[in-house]
Protein backbone atom coordinates (compact mmCIF):
# COMPACT_ATOMS: atom_id res chain seq x y z
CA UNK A 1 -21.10 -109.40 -8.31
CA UNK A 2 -20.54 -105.97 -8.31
CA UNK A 3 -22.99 -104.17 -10.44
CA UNK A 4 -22.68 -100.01 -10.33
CA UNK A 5 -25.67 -99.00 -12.48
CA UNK A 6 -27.82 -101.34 -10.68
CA UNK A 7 -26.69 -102.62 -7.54
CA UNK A 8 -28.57 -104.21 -5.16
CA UNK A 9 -28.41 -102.34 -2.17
CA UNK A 10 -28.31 -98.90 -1.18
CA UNK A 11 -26.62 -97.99 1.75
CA UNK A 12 -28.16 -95.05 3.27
CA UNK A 13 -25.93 -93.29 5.62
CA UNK A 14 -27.45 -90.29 7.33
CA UNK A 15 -25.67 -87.49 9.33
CA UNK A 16 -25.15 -84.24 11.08
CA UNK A 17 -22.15 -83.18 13.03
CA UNK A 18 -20.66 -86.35 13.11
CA UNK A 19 -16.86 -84.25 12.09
CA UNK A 20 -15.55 -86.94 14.72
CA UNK A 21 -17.13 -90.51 13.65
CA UNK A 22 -18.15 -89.65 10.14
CA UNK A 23 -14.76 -91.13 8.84
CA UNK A 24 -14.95 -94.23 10.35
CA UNK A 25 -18.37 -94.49 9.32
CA UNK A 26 -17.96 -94.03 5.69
CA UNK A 27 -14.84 -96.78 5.52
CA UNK A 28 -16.89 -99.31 7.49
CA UNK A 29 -19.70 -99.57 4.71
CA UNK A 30 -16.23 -99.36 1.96
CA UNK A 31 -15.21 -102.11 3.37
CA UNK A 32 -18.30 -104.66 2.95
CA UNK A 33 -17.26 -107.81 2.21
CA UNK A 34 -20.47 -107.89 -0.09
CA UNK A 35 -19.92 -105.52 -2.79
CA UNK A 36 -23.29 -105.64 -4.67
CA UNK A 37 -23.87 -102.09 -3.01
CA UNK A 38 -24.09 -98.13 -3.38
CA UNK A 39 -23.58 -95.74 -0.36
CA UNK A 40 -25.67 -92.77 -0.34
CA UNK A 41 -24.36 -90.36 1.99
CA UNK A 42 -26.95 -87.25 3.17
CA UNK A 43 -25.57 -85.07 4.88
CA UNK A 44 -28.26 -82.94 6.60
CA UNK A 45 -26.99 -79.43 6.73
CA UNK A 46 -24.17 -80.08 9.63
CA UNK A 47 -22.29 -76.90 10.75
CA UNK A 48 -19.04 -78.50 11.48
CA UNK A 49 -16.41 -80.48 9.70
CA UNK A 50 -18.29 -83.28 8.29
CA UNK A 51 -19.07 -81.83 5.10
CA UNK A 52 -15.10 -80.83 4.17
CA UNK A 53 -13.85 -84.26 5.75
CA UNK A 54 -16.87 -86.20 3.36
CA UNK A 55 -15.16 -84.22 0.21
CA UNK A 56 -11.91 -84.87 0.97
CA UNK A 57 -12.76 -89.22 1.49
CA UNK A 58 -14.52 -88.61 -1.66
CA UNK A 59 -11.45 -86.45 -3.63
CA UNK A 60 -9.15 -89.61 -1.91
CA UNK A 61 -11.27 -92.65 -2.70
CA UNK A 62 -12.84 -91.40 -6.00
CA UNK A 63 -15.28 -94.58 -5.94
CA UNK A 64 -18.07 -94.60 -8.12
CA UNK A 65 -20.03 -96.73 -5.76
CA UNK A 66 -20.38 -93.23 -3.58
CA UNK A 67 -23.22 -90.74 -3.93
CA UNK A 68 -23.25 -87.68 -1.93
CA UNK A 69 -25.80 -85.10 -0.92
CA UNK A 70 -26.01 -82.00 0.98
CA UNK A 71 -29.46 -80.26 2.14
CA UNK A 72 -29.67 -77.82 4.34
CA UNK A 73 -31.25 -78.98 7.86
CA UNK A 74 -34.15 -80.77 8.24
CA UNK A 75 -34.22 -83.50 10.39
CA UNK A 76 -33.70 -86.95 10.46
CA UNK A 77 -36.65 -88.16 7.96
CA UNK A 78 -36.14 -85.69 5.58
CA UNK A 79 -32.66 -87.12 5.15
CA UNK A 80 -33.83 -90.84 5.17
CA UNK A 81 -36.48 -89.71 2.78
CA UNK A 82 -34.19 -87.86 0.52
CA UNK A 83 -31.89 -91.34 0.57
CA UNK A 84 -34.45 -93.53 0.16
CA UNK A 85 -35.54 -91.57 -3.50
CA UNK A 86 -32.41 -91.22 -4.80
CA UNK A 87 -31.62 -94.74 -4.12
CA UNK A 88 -31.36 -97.50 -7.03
CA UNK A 89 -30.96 -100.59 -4.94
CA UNK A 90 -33.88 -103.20 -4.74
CA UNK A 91 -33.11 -103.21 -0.57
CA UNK A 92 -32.18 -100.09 1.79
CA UNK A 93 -29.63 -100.74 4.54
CA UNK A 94 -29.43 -98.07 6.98
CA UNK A 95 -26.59 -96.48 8.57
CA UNK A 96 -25.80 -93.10 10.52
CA UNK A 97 -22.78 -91.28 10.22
CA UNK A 98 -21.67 -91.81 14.05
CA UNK A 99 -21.58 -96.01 13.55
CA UNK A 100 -19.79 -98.46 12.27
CA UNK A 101 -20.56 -101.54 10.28
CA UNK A 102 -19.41 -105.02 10.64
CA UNK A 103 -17.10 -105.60 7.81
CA UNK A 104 -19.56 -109.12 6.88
CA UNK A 105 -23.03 -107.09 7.95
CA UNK A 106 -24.90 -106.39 4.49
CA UNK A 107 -23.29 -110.09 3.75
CA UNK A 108 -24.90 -111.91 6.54
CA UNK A 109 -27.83 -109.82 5.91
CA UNK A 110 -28.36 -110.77 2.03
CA UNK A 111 -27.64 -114.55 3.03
CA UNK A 112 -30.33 -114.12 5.57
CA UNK A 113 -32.57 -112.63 3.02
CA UNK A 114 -31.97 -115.35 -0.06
CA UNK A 115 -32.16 -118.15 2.04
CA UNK A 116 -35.35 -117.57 4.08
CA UNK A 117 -37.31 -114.81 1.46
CA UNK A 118 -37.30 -112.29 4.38
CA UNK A 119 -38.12 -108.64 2.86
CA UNK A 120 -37.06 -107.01 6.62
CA UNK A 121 -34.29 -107.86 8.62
CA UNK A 122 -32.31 -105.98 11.66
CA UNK A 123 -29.74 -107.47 14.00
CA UNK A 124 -27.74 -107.29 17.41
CA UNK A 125 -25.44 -104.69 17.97
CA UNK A 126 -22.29 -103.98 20.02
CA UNK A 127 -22.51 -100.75 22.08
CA UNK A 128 -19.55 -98.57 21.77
CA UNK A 129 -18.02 -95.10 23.51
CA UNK A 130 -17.03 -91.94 22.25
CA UNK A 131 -13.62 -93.38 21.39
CA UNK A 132 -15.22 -96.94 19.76
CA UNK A 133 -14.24 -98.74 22.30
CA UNK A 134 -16.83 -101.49 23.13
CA UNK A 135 -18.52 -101.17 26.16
CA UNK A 136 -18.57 -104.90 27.88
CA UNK A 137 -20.71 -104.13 30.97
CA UNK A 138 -24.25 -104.68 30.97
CA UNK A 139 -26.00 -100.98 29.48
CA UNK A 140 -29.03 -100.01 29.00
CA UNK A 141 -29.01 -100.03 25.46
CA UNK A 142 -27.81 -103.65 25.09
CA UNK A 143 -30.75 -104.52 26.92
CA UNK A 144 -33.20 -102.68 24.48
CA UNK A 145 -31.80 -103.80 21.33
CA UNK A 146 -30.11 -107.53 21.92
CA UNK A 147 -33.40 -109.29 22.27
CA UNK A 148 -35.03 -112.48 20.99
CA UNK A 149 -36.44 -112.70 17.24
CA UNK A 150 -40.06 -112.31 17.73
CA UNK A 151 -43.29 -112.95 15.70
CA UNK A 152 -44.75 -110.66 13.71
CA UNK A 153 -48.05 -110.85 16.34
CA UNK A 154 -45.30 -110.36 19.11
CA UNK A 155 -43.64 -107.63 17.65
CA UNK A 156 -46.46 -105.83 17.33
CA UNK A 157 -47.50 -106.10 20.89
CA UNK A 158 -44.12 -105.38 22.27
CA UNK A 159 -44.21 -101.62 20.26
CA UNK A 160 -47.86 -101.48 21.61
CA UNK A 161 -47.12 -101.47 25.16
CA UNK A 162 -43.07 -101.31 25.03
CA UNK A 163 -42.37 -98.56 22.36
CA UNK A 164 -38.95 -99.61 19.75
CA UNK A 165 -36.74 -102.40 20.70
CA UNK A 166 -35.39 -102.70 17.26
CA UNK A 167 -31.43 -100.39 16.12
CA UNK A 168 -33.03 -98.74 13.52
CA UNK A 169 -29.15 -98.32 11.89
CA UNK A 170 -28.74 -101.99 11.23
CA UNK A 171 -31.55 -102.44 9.64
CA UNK A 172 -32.08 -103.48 5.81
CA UNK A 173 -35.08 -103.19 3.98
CA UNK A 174 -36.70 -103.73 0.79
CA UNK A 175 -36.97 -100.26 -1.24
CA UNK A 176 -40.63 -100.84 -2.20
CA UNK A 177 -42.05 -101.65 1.53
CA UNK A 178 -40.68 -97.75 2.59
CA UNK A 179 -42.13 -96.34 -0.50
CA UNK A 180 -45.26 -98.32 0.16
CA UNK A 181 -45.41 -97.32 3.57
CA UNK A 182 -44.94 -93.15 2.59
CA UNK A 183 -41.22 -93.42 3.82
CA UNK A 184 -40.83 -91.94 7.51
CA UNK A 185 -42.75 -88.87 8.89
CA UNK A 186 -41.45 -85.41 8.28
CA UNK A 187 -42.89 -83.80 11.43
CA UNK A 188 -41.56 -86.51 13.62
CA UNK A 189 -37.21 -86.08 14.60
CA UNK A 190 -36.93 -89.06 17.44
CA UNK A 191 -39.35 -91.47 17.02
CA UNK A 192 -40.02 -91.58 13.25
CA UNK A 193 -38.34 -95.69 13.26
CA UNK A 194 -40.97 -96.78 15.34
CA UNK A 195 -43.79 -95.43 13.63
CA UNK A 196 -41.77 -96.94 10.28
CA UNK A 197 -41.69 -100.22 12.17
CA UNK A 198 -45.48 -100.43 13.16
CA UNK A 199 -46.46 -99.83 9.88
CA UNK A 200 -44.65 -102.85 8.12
CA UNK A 201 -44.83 -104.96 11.27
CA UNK A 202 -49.36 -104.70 10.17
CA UNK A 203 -47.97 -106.21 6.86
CA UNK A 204 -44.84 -108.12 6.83
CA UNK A 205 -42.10 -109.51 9.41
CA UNK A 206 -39.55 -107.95 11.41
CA UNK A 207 -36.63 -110.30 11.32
CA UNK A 208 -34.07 -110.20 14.39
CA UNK A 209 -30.71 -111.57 13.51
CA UNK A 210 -29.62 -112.34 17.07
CA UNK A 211 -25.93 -111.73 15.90
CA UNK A 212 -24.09 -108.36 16.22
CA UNK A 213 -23.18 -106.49 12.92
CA UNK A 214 -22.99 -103.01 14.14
CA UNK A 215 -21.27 -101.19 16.46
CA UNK A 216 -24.24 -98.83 17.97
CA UNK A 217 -22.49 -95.71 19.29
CA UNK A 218 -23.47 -93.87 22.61
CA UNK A 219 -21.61 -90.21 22.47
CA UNK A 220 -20.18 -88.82 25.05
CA UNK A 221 -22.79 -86.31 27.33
CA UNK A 222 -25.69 -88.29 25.94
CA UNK A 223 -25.75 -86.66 23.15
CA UNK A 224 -27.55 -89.19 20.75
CA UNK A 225 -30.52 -88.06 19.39
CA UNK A 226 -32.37 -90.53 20.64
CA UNK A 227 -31.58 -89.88 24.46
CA UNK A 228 -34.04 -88.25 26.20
CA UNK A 229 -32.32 -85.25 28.03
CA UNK A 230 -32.05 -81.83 27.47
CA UNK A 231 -36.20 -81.78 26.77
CA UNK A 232 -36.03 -84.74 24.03
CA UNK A 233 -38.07 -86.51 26.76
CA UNK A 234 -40.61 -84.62 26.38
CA UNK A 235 -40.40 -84.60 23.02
CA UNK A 236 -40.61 -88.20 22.46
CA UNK A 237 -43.19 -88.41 24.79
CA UNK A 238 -45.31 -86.01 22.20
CA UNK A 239 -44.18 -88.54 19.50
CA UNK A 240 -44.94 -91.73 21.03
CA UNK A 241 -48.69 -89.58 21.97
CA UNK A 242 -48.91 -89.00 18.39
CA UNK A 243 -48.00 -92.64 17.43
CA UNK A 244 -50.02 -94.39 19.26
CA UNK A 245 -53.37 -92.38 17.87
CA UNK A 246 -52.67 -94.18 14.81
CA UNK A 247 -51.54 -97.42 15.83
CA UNK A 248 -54.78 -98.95 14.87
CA UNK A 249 -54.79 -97.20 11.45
CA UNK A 250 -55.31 -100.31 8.73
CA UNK A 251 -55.40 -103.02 11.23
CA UNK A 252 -57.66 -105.53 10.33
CA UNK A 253 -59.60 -107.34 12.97
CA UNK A 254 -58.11 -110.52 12.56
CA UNK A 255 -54.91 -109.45 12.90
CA UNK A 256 -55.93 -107.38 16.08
CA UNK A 257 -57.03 -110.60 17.50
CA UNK A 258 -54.17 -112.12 16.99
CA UNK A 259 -51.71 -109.80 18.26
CA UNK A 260 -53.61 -108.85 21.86
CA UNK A 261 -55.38 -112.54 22.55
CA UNK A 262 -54.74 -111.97 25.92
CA UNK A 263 -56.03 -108.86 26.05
CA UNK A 264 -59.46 -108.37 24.42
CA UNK A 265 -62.52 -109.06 26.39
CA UNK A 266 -65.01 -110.90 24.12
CA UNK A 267 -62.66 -113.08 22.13
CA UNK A 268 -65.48 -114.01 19.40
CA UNK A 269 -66.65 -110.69 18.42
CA UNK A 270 -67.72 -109.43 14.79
CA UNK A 271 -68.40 -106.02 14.68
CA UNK A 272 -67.26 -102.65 14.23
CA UNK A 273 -69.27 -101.37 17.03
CA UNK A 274 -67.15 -103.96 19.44
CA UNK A 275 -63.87 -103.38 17.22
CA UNK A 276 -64.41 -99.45 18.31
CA UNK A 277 -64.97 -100.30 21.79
CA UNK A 278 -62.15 -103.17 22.43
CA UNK A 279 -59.54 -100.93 20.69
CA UNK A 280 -60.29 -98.26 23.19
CA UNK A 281 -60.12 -100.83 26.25
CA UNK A 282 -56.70 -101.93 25.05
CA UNK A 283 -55.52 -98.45 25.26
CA UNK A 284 -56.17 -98.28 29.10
CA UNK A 285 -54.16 -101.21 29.80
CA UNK A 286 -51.24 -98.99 28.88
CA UNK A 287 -49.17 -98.64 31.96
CA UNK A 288 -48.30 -94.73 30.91
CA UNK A 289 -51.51 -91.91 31.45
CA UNK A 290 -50.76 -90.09 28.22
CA UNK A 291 -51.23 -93.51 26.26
CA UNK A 292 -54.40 -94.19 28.10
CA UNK A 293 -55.98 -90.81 27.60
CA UNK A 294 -56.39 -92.21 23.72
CA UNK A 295 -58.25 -94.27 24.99
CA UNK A 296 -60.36 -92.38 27.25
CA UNK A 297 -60.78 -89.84 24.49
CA UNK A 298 -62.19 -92.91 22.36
CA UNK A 299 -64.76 -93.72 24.89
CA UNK A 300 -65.71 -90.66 25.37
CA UNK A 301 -67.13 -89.77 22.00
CA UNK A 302 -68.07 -93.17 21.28
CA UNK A 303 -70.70 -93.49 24.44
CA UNK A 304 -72.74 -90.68 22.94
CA UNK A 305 -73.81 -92.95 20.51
CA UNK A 306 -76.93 -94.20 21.62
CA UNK A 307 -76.44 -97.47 19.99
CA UNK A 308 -72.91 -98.00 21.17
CA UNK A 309 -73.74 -97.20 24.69
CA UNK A 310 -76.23 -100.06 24.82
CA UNK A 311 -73.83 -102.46 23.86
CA UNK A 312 -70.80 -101.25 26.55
CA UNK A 313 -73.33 -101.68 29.08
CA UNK A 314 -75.00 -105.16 27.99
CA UNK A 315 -71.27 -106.94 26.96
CA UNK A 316 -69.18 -105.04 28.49
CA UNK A 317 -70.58 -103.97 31.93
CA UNK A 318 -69.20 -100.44 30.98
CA UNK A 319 -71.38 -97.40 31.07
CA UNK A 320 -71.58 -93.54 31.85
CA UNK A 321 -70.36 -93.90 35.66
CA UNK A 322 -67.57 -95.68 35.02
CA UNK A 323 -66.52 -93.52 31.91
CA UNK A 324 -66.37 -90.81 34.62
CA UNK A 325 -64.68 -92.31 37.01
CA UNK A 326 -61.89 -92.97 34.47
CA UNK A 327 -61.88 -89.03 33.90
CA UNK A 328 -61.26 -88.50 37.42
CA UNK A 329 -58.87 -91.41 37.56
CA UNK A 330 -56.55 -90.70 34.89
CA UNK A 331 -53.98 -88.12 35.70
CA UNK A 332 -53.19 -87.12 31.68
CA UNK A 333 -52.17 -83.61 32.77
CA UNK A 334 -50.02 -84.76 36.13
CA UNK A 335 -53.05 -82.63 38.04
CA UNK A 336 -52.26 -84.76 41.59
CA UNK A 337 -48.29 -83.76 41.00
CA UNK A 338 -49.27 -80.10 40.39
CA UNK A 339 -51.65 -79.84 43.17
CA UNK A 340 -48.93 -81.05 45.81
CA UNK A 341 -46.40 -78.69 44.20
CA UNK A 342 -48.74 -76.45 44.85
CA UNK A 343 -50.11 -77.20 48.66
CA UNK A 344 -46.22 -77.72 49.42
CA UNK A 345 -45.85 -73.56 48.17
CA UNK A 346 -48.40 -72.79 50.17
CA UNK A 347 -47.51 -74.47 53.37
CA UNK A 348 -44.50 -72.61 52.82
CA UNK A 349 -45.75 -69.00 51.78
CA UNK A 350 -46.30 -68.21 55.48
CA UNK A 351 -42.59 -68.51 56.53
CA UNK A 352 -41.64 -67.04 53.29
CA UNK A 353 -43.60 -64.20 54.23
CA UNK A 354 -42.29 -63.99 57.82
CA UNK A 355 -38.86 -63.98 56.92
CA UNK A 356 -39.21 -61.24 54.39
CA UNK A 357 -40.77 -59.03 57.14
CA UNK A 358 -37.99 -59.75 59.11
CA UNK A 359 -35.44 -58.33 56.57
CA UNK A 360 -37.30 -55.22 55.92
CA UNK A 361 -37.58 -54.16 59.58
CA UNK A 362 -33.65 -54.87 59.82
């Protein structure tokens, strides 16, 4: 079925300075062997090729299927955003412009979908070079992405204390769950997938088809956006900080029960008050400081609550010593690294000093 005034998927393809892969890209989706489709291509203000080589497929293939849009640069969500609205489809299936699509990927995908009722469902990709040649050995990324399907409680854990294990380019989704969710932050360029992915995963699950329909690209000098060189690290770090504030944002109780069993201290508790308090003991089971600073912070203004106190000491053996041991314990701003950066310039300032002398009398 092939309907072009109301299809049922829109393929969103995203990109910027892909003038190498964007080709490849854009014939991969053309060559679906579901056909029910539209392909939306944004292409996000690139200063290369990409925008002439997109006319000129579109001037070739003149396919009415094909919708394309230029805006000047503004990051990643912008883009998806600006996909997702102009999109007609009942489900979204993502793409960027520097991967390639399975020729049977949105039809596996739709089976998967009719057959079980699923309304979000990603898969296992192959990893592949500069050139698209697939990379065989074991790589980091096929570690991340290729794992088993998990529950919804499980999935929910893993982005807790793991961050994304989920491609966010093979991904299909229904329309009205983005919308639903306020489609992906604006302010955030590396990590706005996972926060997409925590807020469905609270409502609905993440299905893992643990079969590869996309080739997942890594370009050459680490240059995917996602890679965390060249200061993205610390960028995504900031993200992930920012992330993680809200994780607990519309989370009912029973669901946070569910997801950290393991976790939480008094397994039959009721109220807010405790809700508050176990939230903020999760966060310092985090294994990284800036996650467990959240935490901290939590405690912190919580404990001057009278009321509150009384309980973290009586049911939780937790009170005002302990809360400042934490703030000594907890290096948020790398203070121990800094200090022994510093002690090692010092031990050296002497001989610095010494050496200089030496030059000026010669």
């Amino acid at each position: 079925m092939n309907n072009s005034e109301n299809p049922l998927v829109s393929v969103r393809l995203i990109t910027y300075n892909h003038e190498k892969y964007i080709e490849e890209a854009i014939y991969s989706v053309l060559s679906q062997t579901f056909q029910d489709y539209e392909l939306i291509i944004v292409n996000d203000g690139s200063t290369d090729e990409t925008d002439s080589i997109i006319k000129r497929i579109l001037e070739k293939e003149n396919n009415p299927k094909i919708k394309y849009i230029y805006q000047e640069n503004q990051g990643t969500s912008s883009a998806c955003n600006t996909a997702i609205l102009n999109a007609r489809g009942k489900y979204i299936a993502n793409m960027s412009g520097d991967d390639v699509c399975y020729p049977y990927r949105l039809e596996k995908q739709m089976q998967f979908i009719q057959e079980t009722g699923a309304k979000i469902v990603f898969s296992w990709v192959d990893i592949i070079d500069d050139n698209s040649n697939i990379i065989t050995k074991t790589y980091y990324n096929t570690i991340i992405f290729n794992q088993p399907p998990r529950s919804r409680f499980s999935t929910l854990r893993h982005f807790f204390f793991n961050f994304n294990y989920i491609n966010s380019p093979s991904g299909l989704i229904e329309k009205q769950l983005l919308i639903e969710s306020g489609l992906y932050c604006l302010t955030s360029i590396q990590s706005q997938d996972l926060d997409m992915w925590i807020k469905l995963a609270k409502k609905y699950d993440i299905c893992l088809l643990p079969e590869k329909l996309l080739k997942y690209r890594i370009r050459a000098n680490n240059n995917n956006l996602s890679n965390s060189d060249n200061g993205r690290g610390s960028r995504m770090i900031f993200e992930h900080y920012q992330i993680h504030k809200t994780f607990f944002d519309d989370f009912p109780m029973d669901l946070f029960k569910q997801v950290f069993v393991n976790e939480i201290r008094l397994n039959n508790f009721s109220s807010n008050i405790h809700y508050e308090l176990e939230k903020s003991f999760i966060y310092l089971l985090h294994r990284e400081s800036y996650i467990q600073i959240i935490g901290l912070e939590n405690l912190f203004c919580l404990l001057q609550d009278e009321s509150i106190l009384k309980v973290a000491k009586s049911e939780y053996n937790f009170d005002l010593p302990k809360l400042y041991e934490l703030t000594k314990k907890i290096d948020f701003w790398n203070y121990k690294q800094i200090f022994s950066n510093t002690q090692k310039i010092k031990s050296l300032f002497p001989t610095f000093i010494k050496n200089l002398w030496r030059r000026y009398k010669n």
